[in-house]
N, C-alpha and C. Protein backbone atom coordinates (compact mmCIF):
# COMPACT_ATOMS: atom_id res chain seq x y z
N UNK A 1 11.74 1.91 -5.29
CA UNK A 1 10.97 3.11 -5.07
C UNK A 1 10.72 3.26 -3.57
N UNK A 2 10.76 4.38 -3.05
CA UNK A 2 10.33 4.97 -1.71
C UNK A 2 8.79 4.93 -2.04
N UNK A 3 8.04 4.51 -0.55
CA UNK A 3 6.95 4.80 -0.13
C UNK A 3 7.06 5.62 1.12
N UNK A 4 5.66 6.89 1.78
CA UNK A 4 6.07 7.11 2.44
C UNK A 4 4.68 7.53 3.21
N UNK A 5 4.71 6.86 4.63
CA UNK A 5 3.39 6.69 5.59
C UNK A 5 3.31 7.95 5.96
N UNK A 6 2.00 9.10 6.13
CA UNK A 6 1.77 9.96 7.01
C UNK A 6 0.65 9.89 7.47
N UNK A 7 0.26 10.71 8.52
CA UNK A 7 -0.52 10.63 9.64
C UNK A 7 -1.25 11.18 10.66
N UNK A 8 -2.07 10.94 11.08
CA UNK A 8 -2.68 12.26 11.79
C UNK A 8 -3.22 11.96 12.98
N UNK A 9 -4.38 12.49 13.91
CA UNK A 9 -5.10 11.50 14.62
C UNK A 9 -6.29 10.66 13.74
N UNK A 10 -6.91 11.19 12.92
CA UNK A 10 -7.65 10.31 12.16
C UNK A 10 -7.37 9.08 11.32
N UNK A 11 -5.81 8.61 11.50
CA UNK A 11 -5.61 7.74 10.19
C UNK A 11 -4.42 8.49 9.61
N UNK A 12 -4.17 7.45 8.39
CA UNK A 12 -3.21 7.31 7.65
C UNK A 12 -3.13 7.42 6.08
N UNK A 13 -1.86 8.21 5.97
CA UNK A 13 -2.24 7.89 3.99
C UNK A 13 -0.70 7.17 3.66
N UNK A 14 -1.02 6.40 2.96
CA UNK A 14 0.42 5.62 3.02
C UNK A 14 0.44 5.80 0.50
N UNK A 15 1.81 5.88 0.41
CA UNK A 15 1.65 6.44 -0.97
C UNK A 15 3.37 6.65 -1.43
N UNK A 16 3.66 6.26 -2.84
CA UNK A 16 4.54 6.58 -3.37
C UNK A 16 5.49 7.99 -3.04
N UNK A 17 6.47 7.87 -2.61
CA UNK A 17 7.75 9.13 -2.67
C UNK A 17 7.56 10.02 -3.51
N UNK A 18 7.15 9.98 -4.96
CA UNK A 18 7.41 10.54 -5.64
C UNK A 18 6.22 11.80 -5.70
N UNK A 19 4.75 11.73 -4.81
CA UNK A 19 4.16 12.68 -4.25
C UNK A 19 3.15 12.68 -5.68
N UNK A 20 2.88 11.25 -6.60
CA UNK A 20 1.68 11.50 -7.67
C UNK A 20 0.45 11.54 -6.79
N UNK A 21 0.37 11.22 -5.90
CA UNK A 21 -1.03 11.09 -5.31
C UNK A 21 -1.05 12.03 -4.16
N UNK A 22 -0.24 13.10 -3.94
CA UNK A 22 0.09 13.70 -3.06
C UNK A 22 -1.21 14.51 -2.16
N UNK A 23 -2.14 14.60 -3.49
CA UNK A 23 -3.83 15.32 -3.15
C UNK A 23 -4.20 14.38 -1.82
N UNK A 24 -3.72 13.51 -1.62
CA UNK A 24 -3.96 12.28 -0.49
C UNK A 24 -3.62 12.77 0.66
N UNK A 25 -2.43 13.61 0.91
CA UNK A 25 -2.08 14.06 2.30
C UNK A 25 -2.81 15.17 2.75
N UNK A 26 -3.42 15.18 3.73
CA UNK A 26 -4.32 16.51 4.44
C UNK A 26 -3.14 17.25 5.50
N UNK A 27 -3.58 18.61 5.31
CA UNK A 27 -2.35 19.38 5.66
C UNK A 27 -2.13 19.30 7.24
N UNK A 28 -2.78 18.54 8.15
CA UNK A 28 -2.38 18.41 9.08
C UNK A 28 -1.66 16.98 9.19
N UNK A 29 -1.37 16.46 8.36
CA UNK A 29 -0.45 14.79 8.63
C UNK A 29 0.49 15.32 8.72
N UNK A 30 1.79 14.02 9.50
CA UNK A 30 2.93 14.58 9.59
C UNK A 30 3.60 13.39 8.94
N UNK A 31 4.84 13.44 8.42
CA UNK A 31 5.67 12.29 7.48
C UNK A 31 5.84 11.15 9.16
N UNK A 32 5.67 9.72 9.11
CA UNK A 32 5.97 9.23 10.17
C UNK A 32 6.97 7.83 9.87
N UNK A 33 6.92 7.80 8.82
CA UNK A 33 7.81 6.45 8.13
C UNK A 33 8.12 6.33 6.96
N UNK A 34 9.64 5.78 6.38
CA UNK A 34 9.46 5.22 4.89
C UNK A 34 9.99 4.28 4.93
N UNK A 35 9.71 3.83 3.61
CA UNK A 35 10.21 2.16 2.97
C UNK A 35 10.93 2.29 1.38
N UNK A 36 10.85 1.73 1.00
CA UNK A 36 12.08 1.42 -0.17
C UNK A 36 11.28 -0.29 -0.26
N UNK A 37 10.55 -0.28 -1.65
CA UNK A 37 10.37 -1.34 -1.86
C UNK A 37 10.18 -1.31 -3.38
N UNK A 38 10.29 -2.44 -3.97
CA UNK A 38 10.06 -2.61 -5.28
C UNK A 38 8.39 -2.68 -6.02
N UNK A 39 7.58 -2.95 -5.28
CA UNK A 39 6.17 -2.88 -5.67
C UNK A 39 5.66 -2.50 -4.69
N UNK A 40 4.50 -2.18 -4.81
CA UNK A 40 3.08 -1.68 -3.63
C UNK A 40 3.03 -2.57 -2.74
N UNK A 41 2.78 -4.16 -3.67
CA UNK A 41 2.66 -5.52 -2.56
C UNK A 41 3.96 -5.25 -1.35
N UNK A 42 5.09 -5.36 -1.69
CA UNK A 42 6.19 -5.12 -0.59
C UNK A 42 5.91 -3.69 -0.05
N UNK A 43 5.75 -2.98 -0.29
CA UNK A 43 5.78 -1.63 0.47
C UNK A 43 4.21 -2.15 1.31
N UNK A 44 3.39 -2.54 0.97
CA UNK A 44 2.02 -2.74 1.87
C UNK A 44 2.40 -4.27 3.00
N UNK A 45 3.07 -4.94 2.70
CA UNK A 45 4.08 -5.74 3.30
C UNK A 45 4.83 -5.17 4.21
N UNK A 46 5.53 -4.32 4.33
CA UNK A 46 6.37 -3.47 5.54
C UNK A 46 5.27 -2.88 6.27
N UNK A 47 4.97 -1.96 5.52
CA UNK A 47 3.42 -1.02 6.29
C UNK A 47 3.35 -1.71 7.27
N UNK A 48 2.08 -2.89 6.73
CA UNK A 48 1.57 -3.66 8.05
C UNK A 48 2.59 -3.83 9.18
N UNK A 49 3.81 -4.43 8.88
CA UNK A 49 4.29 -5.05 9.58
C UNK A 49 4.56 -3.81 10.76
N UNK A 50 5.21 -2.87 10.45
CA UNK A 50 5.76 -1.68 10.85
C UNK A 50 4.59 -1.34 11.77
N UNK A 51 3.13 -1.19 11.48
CA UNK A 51 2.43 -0.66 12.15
C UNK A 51 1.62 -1.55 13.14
N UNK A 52 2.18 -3.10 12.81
CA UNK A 52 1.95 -4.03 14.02
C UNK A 52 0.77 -4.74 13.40
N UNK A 53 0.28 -4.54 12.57
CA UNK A 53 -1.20 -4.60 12.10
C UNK A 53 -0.98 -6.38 11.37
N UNK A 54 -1.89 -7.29 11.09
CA UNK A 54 -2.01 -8.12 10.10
C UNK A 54 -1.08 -8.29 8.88
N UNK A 55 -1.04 -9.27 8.76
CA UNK A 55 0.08 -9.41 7.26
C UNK A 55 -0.61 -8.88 5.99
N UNK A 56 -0.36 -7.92 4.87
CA UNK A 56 -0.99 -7.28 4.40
C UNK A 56 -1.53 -8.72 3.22
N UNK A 57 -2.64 -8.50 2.73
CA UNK A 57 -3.60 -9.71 1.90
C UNK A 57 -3.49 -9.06 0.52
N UNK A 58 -2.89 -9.17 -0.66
CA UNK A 58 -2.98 -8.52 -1.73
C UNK A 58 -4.69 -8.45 -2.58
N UNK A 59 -5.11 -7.98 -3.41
CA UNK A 59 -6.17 -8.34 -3.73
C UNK A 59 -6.35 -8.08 -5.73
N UNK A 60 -7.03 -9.42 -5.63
CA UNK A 60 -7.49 -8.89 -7.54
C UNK A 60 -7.98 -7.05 -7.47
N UNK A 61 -7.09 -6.22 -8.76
CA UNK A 61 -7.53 -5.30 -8.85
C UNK A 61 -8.93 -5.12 -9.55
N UNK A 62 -9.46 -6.46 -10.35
CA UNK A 62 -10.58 -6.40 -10.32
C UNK A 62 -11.86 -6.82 -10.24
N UNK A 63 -11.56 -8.46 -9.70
CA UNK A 63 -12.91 -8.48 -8.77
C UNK A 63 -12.65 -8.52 -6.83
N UNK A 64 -11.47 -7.88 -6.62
CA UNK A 64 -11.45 -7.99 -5.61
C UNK A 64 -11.20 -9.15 -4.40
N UNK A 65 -10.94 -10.25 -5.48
CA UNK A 65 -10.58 -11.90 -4.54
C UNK A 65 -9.26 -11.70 -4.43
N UNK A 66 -8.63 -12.95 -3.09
CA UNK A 66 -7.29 -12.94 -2.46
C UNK A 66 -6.60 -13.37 -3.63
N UNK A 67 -5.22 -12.70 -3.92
CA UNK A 67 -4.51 -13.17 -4.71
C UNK A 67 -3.14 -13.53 -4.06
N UNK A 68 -2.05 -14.40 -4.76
CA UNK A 68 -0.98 -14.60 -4.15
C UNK A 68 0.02 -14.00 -4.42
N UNK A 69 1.12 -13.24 -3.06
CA UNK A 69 1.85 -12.15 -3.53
C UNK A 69 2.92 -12.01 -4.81
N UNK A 70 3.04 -11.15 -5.48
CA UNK A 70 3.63 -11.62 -6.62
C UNK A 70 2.93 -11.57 -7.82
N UNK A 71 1.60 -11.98 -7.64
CA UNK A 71 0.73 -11.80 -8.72
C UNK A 71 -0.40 -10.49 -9.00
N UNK A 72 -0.72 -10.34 -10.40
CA UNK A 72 -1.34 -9.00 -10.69
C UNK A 72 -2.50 -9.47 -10.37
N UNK A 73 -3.20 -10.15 -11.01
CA UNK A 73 -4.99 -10.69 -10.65
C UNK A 73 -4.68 -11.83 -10.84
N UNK A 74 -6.22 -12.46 -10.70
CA UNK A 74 -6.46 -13.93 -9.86
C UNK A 74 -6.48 -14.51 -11.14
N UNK A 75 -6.78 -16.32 -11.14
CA UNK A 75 -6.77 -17.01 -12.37
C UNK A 75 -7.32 -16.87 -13.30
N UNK A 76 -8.89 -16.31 -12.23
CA UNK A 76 -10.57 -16.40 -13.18
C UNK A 76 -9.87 -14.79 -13.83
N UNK A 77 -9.57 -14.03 -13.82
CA UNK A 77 -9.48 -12.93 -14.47
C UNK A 77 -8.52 -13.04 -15.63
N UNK A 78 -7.44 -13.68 -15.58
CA UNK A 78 -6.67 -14.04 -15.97
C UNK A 78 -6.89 -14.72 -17.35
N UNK A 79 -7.87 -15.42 -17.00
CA UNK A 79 -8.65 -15.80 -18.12
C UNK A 79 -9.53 -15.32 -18.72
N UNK A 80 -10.23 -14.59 -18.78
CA UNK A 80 -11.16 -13.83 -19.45
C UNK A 80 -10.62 -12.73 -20.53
C-alpha cells in the first residue's frame, strides 16, 4: 500500500493513498512524499526516517505501552 505525507507550514498529515481519511488534509497542504509499505509500522518507519526525525516507536493500540515492531499490542493485553 502507498502512504502519502502532506504539508503545510503548520505540520503534517501523513495517511493511506487510498484517501479513507482524506477529511485529514486541510486545503492548504501540498502532497510532499510517498512510500509503499506493507503496514502503518513500515510506512511510520520511512516517515521518520525521511523527515530526519527519531526512529518511529510503535505503540499498544490500547493501553498505549512500547511495543515491538511487528506486533499488534503488548503481552499484558494480549492476555486479557
Amino acid at each position: 500500500m502507498k502512504y502519502e505525507l502532506w504539508g503545510n507550514e503548520d505540520g503534517y498529515s501523513f495517511l493511506p493513498e487510498d484517501h479513507s481519511q482524506k477529511e485529514l488534509i486541510t486545503e492548504d497542504e501540498v502532497l510532499i512524499w510517498t512510500a509503499e509499505a506493507e503496514t502503518w509500522q513500515e510506512a511510520c518507519f520511512k516517515r521518520n526516517e525521511y523527515l530526519g526525525w527519531n526512529p518511529y516507536r510503535p505503540m499498544c493500540p490500547h493501553c498505549k505501552s512500547d511495543i515491538t515492531y511487528g506486533e499488534e499490542c503488548c503481552e499484558d493485553c494480549k492476555e486479557r
